[in-house]
PDB file of N, CA and C in Angstrom:
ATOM      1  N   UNK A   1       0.859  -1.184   0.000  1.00  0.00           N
ATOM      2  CA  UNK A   1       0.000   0.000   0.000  1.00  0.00           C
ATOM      3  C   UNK A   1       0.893   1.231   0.000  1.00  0.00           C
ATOM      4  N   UNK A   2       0.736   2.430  -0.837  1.00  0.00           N
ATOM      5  CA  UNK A   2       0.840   3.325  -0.949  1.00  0.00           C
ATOM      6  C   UNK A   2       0.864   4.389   0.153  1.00  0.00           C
ATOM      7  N   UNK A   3       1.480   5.328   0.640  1.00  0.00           N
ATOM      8  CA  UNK A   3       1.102   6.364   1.787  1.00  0.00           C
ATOM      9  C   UNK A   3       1.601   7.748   1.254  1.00  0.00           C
ATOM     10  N   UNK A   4       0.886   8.345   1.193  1.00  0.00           N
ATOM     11  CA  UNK A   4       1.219   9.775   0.512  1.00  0.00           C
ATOM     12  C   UNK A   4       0.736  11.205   1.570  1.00  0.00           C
ATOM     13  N   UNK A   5       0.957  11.975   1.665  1.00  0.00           N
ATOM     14  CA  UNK A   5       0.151  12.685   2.685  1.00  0.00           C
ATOM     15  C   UNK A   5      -0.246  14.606   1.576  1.00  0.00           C
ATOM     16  N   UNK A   6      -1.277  14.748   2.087  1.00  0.00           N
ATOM     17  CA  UNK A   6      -1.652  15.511   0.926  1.00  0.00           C
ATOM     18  C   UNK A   6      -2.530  16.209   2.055  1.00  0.00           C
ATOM     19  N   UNK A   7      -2.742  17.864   1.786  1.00  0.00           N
ATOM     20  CA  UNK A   7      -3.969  18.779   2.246  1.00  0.00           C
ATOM     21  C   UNK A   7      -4.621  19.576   1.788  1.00  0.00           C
ATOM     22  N   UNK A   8      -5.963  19.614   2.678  1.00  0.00           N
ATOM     23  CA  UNK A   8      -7.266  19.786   2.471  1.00  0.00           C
ATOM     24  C   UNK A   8      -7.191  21.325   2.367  1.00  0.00           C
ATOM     25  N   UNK A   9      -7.985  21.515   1.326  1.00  0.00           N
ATOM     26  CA  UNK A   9      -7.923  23.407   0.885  1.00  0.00           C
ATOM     27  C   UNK A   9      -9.115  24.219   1.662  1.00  0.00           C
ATOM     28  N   UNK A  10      -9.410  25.252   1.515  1.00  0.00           N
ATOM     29  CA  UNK A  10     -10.087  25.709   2.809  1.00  0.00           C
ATOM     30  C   UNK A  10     -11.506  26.020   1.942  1.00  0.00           C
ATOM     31  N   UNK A  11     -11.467  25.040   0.726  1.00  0.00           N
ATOM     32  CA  UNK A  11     -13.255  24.738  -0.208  1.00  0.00           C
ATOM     33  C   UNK A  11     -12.994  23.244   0.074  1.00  0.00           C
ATOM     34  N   UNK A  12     -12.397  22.488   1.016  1.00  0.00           N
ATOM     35  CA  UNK A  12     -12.416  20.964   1.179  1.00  0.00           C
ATOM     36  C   UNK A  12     -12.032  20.235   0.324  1.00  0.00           C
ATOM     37  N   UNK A  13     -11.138  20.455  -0.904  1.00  0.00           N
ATOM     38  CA  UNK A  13     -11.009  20.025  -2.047  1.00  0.00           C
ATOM     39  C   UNK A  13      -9.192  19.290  -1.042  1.00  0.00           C
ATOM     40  N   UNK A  14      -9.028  17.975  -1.638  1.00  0.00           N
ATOM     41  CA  UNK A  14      -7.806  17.458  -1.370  1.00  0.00           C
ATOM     42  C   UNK A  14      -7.970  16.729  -2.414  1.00  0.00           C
ATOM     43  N   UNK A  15      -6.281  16.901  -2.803  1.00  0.00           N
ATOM     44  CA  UNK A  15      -5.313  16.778  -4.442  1.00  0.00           C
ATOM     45  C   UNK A  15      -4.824  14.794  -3.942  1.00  0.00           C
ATOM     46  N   UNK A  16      -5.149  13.808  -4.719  1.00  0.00           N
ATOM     47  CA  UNK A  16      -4.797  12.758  -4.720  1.00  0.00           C
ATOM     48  C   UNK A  16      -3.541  12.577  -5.740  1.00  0.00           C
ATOM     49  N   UNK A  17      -2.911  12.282  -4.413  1.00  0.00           N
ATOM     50  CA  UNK A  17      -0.885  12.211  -5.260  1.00  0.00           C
ATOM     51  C   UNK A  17      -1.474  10.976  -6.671  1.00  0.00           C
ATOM     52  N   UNK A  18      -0.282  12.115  -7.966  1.00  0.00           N
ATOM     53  CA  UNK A  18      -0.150  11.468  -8.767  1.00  0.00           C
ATOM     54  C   UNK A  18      -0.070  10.232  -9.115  1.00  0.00           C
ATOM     55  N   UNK A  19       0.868   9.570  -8.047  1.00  0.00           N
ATOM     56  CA  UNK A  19       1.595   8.432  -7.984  1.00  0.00           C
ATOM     57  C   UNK A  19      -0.107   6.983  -7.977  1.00  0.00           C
ATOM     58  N   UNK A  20      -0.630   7.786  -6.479  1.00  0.00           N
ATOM     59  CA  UNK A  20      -1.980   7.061  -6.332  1.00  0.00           C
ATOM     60  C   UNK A  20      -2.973   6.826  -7.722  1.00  0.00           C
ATOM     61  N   UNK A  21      -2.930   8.351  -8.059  1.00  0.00           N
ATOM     62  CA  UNK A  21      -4.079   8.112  -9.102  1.00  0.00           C
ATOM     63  C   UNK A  21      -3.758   7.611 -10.400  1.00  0.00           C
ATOM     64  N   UNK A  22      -2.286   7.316 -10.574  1.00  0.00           N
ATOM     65  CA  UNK A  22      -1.973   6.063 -11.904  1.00  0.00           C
ATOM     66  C   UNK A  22      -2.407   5.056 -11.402  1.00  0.00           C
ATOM     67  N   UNK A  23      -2.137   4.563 -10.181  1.00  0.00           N
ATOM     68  CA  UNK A  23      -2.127   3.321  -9.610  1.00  0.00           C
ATOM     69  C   UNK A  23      -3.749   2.471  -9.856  1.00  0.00           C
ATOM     70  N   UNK A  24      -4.624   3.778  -9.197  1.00  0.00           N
ATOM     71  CA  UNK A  24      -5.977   3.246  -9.665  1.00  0.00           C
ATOM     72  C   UNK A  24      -6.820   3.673 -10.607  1.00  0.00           C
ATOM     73  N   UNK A  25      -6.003   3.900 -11.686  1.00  0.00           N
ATOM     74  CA  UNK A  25      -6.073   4.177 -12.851  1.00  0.00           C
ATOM     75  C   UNK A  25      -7.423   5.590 -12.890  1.00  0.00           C
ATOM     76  N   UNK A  26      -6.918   6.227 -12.210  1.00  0.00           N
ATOM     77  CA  UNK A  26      -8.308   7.466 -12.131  1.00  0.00           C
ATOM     78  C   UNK A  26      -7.633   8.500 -12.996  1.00  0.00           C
ATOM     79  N   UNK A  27      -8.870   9.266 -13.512  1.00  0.00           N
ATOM     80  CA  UNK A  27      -8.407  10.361 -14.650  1.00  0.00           C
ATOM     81  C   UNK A  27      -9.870  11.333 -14.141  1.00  0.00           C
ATOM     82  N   UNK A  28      -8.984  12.606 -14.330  1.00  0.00           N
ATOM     83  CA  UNK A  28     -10.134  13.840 -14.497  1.00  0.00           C
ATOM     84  C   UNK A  28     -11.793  12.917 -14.602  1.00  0.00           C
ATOM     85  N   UNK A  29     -12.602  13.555 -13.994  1.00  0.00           N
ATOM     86  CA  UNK A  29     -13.764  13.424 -14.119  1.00  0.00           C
ATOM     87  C   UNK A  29     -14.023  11.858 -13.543  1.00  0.00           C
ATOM     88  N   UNK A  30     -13.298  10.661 -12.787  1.00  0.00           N
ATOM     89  CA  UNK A  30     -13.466   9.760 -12.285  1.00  0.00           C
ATOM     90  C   UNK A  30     -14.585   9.453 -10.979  1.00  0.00           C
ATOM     91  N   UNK A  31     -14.995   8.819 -10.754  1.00  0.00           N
ATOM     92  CA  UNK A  31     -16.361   8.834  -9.697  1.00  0.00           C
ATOM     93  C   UNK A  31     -15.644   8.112  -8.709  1.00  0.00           C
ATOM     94  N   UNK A  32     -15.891   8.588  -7.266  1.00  0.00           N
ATOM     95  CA  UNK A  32     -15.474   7.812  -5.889  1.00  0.00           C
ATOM     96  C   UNK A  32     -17.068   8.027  -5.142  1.00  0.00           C
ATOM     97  N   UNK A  33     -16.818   6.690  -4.568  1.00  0.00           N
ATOM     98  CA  UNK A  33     -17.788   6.728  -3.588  1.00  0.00           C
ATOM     99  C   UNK A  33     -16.948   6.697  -2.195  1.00  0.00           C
ATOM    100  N   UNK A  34     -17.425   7.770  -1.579  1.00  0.00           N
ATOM    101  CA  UNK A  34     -16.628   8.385   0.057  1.00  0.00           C
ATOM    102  C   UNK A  34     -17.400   7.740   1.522  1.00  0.00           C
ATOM    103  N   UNK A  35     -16.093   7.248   1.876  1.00  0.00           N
ATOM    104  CA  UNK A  35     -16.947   6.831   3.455  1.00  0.00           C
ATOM    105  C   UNK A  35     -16.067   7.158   4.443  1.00  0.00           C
ATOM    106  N   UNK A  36     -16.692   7.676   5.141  1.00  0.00           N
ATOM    107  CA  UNK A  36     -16.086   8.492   6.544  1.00  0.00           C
ATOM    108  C   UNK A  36     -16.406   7.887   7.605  1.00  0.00           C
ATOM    109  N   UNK A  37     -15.820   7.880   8.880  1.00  0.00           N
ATOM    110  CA  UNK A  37     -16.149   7.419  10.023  1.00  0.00           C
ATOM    111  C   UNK A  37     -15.106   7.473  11.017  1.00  0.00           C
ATOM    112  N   UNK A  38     -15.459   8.622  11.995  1.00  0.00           N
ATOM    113  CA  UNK A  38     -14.296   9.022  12.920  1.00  0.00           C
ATOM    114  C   UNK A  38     -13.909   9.883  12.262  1.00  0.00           C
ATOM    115  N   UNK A  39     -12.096   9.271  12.332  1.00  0.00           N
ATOM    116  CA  UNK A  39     -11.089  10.371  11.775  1.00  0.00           C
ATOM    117  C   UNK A  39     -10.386   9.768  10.576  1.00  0.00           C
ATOM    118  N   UNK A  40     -11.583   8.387   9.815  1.00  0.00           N
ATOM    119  CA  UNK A  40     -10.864   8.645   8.671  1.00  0.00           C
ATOM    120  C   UNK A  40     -11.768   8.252   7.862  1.00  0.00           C
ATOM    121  N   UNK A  41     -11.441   8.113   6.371  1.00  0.00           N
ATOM    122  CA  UNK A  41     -11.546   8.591   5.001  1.00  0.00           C
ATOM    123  C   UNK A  41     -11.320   7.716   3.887  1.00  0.00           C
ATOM    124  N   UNK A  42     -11.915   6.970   3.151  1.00  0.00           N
ATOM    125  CA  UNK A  42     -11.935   5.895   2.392  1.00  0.00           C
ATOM    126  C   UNK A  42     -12.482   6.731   0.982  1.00  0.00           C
ATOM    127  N   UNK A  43     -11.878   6.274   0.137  1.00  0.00           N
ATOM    128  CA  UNK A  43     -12.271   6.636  -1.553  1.00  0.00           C
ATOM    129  C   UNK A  43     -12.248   4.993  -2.259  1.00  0.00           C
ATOM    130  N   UNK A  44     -12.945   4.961  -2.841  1.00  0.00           N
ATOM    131  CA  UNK A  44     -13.610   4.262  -3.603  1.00  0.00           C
ATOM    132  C   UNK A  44     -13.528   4.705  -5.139  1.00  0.00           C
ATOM    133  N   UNK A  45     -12.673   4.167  -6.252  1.00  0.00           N
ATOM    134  CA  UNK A  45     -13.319   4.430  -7.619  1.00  0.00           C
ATOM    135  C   UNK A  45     -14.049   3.584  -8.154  1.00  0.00           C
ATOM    136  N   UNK A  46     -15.004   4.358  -8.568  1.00  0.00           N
ATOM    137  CA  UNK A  46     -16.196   3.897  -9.066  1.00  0.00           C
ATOM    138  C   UNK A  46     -16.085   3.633 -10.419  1.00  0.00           C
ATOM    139  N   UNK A  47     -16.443   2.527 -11.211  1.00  0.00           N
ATOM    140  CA  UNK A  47     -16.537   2.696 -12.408  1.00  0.00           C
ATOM    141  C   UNK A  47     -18.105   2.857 -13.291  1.00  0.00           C
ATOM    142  N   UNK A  48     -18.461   3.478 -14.220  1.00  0.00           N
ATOM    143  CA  UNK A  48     -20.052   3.642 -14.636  1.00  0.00           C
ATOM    144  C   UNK A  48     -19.377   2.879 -16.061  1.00  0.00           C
ATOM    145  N   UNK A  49     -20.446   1.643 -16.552  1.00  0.00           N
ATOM    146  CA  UNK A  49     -20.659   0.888 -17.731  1.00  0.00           C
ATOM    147  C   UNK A  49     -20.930   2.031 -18.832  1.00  0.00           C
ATOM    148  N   UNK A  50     -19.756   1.784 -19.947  1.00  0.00           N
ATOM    149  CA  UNK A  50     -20.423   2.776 -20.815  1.00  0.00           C
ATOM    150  C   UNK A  50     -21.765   2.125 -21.884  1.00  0.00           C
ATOM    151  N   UNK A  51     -22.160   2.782 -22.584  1.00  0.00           N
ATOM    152  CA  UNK A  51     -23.644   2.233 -22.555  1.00  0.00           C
ATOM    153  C   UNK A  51     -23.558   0.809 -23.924  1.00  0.00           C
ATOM    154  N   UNK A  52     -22.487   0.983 -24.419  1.00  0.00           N
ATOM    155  CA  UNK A  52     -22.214  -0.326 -25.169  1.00  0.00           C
ATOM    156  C   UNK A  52     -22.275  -1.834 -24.885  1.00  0.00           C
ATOM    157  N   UNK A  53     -21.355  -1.610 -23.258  1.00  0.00           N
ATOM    158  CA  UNK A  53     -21.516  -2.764 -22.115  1.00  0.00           C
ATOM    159  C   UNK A  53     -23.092  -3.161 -21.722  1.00  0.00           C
ATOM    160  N   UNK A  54     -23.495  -1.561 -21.362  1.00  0.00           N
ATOM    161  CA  UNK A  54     -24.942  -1.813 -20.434  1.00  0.00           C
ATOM    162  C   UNK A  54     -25.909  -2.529 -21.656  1.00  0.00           C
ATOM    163  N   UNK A  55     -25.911  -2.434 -22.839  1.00  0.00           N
ATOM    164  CA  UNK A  55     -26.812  -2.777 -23.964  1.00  0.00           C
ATOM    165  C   UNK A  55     -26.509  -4.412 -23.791  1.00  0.00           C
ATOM    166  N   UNK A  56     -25.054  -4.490 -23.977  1.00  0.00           N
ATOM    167  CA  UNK A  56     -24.674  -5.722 -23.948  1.00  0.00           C
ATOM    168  C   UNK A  56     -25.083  -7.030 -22.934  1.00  0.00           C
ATOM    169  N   UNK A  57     -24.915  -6.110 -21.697  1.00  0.00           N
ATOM    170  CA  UNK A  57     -25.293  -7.138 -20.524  1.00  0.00           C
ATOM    171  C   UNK A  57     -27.063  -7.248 -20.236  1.00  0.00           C
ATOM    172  N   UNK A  58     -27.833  -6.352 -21.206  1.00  0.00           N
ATOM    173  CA  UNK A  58     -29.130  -6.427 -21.352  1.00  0.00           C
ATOM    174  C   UNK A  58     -29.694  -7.236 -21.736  1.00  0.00           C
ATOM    175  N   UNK A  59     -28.872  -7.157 -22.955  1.00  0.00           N
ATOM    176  CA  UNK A  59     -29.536  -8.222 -24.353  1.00  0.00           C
ATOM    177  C   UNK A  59     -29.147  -9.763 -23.567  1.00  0.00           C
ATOM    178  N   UNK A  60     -28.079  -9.887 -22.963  1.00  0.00           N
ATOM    179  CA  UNK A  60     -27.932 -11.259 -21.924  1.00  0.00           C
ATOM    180  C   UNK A  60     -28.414 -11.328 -20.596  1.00  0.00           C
ATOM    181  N   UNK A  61     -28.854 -10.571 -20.197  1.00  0.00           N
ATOM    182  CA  UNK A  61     -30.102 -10.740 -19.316  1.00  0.00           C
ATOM    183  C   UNK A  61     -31.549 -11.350 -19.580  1.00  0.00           C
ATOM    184  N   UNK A  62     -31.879 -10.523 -20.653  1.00  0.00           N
ATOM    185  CA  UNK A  62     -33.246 -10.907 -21.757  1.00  0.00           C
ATOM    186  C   UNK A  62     -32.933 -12.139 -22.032  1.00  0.00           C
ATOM    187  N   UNK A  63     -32.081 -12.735 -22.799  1.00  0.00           N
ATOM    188  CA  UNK A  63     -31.666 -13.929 -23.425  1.00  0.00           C
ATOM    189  C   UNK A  63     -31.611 -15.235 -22.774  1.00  0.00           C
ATOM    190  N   UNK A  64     -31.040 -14.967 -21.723  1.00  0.00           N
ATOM    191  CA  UNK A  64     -31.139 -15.734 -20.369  1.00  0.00           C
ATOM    192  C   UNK A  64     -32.678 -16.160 -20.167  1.00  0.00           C
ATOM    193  N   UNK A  65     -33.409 -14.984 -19.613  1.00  0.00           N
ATOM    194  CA  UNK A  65     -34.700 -14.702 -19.523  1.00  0.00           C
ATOM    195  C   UNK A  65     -35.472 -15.730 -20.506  1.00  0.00           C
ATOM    196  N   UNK A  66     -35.354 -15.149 -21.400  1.00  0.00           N
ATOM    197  CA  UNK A  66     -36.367 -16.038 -22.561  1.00  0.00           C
ATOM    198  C   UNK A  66     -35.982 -17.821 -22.411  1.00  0.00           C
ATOM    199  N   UNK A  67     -34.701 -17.786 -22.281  1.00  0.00           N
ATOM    200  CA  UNK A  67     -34.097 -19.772 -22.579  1.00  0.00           C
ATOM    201  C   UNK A  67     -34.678 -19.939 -21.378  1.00  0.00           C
ATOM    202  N   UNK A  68     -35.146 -19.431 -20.060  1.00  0.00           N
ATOM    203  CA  UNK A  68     -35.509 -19.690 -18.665  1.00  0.00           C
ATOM    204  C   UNK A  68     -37.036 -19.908 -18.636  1.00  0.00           C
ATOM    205  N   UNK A  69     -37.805 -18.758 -19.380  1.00  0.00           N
ATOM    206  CA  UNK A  69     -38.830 -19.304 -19.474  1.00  0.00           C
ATOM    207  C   UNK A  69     -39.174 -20.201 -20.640  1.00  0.00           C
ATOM    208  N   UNK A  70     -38.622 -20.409 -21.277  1.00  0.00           N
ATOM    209  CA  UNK A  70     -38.799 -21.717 -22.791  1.00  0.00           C
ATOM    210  C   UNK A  70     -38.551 -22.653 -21.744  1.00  0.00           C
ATOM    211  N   UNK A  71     -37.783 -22.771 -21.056  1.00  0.00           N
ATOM    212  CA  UNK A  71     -37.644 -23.922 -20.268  1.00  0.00           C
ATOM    213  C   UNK A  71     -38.960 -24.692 -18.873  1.00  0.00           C
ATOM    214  N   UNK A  72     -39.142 -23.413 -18.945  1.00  0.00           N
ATOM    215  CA  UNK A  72     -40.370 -23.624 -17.921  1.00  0.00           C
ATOM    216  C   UNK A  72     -41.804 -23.815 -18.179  1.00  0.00           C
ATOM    217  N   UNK A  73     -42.044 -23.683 -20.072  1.00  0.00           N
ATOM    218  CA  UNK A  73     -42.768 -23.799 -20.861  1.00  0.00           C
ATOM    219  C   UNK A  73     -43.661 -22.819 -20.543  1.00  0.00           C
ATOM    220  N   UNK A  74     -43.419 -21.355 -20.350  1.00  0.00           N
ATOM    221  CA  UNK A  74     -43.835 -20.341 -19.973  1.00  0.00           C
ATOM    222  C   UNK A  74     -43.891 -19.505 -21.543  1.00  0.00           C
ATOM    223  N   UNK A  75     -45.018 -18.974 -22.096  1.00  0.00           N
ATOM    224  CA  UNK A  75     -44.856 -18.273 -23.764  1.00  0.00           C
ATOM    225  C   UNK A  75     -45.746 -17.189 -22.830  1.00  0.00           C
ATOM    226  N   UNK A  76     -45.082 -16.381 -23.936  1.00  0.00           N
ATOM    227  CA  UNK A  76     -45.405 -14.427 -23.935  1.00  0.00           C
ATOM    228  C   UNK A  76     -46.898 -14.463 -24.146  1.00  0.00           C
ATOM    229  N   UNK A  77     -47.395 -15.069 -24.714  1.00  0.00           N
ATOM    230  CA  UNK A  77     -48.901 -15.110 -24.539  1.00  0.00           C
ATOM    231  C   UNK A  77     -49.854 -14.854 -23.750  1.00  0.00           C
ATOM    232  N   UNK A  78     -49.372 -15.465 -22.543  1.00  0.00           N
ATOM    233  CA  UNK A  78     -49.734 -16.352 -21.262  1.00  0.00           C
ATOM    234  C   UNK A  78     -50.081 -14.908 -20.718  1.00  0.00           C
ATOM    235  N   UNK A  79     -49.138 -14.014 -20.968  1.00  0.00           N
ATOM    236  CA  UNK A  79     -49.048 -12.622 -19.878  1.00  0.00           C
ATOM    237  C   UNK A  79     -49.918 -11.661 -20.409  1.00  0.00           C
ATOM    238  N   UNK A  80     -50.094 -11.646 -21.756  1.00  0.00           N
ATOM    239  CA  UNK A  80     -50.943 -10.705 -22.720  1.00  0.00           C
ATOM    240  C   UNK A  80     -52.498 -10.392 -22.377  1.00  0.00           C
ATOM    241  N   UNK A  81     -53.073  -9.289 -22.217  1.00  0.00           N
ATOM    242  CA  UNK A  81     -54.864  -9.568 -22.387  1.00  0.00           C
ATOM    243  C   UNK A  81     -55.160  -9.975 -22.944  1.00  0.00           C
TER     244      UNK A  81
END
């Protein structure tokens, strides 16, 4: 683990050493989720699916879905008025 020591500006803004933010590969505009408790301070990078992935892991959700109910001999019908 890494130890760097870095301070807090007087708008609360604190600068994450270079060194750190290659490490977890963070760039301008990166998302952390922050957890505090006491006297210390946890960052979290977050990553958001860009929407190529999210389409992707849809269409295999659905797909799944459908072979699950074919299997259960469940048809789209069934649900329709």
């Amino acid at each position: 683990m890494e130890i760097e020591l870095t301070k807090m500006s007087s708008r609360g803004q604190i600068v994450i050493p270079q060194g750190i933010r290659e490490k977890i590969k963070a760039k301008e505009g990166s998302l952390f989720a922050v957890f505090g408790s006491d006297d210390s301070l946890v960052l979290k990078r977050i990553e958001m699916p860009n929407k190529e992935k999210l389409i992707r892991d849809l269409e295999k959700i659905a797909k799944d879905g459908r072979k699950r109910a074919e299997e259960l001999g469940l048809k789209e019908s069934m649900f329709r008025k």
